[in-house]
C-alpha atoms as a PDB file:
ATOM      1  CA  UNK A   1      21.605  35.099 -13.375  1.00  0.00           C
ATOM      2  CA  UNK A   2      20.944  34.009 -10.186  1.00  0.00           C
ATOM      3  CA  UNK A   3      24.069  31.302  -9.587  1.00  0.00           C
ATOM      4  CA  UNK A   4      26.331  34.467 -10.547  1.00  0.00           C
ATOM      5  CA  UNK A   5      25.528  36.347  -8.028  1.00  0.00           C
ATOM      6  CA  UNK A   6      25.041  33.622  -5.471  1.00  0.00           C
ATOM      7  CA  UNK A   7      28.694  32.968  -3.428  1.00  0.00           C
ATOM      8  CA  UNK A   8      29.771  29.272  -3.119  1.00  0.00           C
ATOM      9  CA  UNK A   9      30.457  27.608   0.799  1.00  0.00           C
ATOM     10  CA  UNK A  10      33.486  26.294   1.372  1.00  0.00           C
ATOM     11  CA  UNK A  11      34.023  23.754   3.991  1.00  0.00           C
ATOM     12  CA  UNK A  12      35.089  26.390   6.510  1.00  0.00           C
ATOM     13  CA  UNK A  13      31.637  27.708   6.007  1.00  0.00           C
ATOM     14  CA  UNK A  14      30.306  25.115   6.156  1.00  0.00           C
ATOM     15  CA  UNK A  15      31.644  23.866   9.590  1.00  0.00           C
ATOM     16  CA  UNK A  16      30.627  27.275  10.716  1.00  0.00           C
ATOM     17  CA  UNK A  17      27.179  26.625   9.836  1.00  0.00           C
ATOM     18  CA  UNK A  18      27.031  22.991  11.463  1.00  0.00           C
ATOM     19  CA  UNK A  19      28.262  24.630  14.623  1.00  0.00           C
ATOM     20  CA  UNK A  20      26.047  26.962  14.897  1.00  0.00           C
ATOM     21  CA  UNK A  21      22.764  24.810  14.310  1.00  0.00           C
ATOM     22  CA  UNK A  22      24.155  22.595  16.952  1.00  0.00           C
ATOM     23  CA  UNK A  23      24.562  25.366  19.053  1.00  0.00           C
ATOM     24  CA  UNK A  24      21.263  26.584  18.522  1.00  0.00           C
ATOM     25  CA  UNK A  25      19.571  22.761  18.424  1.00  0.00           C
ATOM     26  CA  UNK A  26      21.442  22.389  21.920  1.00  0.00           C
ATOM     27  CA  UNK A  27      19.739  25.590  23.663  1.00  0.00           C
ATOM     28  CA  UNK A  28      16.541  24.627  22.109  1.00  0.00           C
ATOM     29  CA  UNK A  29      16.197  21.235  23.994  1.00  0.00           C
ATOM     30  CA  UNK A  30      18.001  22.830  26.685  1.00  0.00           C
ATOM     31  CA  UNK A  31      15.159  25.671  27.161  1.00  0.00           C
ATOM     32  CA  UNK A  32      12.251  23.581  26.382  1.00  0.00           C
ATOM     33  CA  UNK A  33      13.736  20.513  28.097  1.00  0.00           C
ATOM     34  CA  UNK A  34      13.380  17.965  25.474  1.00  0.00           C
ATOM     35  CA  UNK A  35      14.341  14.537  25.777  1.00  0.00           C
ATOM     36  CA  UNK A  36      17.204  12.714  24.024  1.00  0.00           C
ATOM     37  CA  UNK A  37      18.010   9.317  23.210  1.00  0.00           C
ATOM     38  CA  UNK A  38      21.164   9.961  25.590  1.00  0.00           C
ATOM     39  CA  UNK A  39      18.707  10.635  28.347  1.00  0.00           C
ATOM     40  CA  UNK A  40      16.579   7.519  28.117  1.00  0.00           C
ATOM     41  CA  UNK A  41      19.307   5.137  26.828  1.00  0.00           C
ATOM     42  CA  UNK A  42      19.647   3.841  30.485  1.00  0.00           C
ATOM     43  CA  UNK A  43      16.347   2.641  30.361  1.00  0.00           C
ATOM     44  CA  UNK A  44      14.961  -0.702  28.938  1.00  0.00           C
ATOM     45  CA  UNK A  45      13.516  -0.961  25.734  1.00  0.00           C
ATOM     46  CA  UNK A  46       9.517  -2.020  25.324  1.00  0.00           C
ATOM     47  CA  UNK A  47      10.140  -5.272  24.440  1.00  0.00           C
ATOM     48  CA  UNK A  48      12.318  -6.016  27.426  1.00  0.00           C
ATOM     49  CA  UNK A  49       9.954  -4.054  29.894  1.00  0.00           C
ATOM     50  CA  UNK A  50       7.198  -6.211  29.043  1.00  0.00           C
ATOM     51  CA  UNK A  51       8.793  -9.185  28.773  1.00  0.00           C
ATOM     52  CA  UNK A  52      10.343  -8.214  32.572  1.00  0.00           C
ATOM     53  CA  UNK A  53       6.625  -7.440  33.526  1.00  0.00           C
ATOM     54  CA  UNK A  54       5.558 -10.639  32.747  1.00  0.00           C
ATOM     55  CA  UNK A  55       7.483 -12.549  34.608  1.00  0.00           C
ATOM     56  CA  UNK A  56       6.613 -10.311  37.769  1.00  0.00           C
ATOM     57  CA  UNK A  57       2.980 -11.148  36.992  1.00  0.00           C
ATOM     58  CA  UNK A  58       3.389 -14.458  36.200  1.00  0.00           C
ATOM     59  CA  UNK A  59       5.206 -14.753  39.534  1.00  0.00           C
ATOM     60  CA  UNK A  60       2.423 -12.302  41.585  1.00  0.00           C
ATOM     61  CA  UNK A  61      -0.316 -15.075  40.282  1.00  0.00           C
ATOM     62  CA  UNK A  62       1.629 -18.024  41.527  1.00  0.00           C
ATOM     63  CA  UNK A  63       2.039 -16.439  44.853  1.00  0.00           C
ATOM     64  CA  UNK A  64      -1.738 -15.425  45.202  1.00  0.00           C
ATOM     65  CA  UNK A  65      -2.480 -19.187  44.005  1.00  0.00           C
ATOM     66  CA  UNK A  66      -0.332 -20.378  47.049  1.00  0.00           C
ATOM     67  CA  UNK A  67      -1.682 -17.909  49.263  1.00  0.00           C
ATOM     68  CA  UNK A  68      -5.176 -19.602  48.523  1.00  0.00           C
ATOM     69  CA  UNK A  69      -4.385 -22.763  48.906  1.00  0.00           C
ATOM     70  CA  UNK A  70      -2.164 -22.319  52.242  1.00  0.00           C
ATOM     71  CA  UNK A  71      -5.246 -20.387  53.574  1.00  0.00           C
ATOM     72  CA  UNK A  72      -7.556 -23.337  53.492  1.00  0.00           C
ATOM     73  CA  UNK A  73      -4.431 -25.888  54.600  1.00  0.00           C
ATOM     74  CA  UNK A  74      -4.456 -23.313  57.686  1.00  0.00           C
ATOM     75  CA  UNK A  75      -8.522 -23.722  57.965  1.00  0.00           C
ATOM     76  CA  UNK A  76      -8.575 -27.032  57.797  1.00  0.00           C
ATOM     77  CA  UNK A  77      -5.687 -26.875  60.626  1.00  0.00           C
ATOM     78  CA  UNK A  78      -7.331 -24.990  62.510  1.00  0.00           C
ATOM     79  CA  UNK A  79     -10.858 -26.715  62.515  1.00  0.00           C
ATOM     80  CA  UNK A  80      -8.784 -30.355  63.200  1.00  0.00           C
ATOM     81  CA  UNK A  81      -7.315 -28.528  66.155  1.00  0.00           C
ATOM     82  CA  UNK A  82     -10.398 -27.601  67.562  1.00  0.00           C
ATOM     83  CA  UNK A  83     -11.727 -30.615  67.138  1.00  0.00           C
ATOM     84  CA  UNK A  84      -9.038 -32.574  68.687  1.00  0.00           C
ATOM     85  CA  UNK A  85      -9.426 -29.526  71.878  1.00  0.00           C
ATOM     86  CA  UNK A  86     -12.991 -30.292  71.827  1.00  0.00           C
ATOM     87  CA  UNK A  87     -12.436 -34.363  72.574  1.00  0.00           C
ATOM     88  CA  UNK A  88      -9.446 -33.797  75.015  1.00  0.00           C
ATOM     89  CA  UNK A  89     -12.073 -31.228  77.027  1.00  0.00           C
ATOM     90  CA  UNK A  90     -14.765 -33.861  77.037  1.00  0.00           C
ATOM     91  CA  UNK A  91     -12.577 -36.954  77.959  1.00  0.00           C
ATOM     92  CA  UNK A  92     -10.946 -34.858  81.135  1.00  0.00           C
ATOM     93  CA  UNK A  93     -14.342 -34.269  82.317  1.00  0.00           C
END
């Protein structure tokens, strides 16, 4: 008895309908400021973030390995320097 008395949706209804749920889907991210996949799709995905990240740490570790091993070229330098300063001072006396 129910179906009798129930109306059928035609498409015009229907279209009715799907407006108004996106209308209403629309304020609802707009008022509780939801994210969308159109707000993020400018940004990488995880697999290419990481991958980007490590080859930036790869990189950083390289550099801190050269900084190490230019630091104790420069000490070395330096103490053959003063060294060489040293003789020159004692041979002009």
């Amino acid at each position: 008895m129910l179906n009798s008395a129930m109306a059928t949706l035609d498409k015009d209804d229907l279209k009715t309908l799907k407006s108004l749920m996106e209308i209403t889907i629309e304020d609802a991210i707009e008022t509780k400021g939801l994210v969308t996949k159109e707000d993020v799709s400018h940004l990488p995905t995880k697999d290419d973030f990481y991958t980007k990240m490590h080859e930036v740490m790869r990189e950083l570790k390289t550099i801190r390995e050269e900084q190490t091993l230019l630091s104790h070229q420069v000490s070395d330098h330096e103490d053959s320097i003063q060294k060489i300063e040293s003789d020159l001072n004692t041979s002009s006396n």
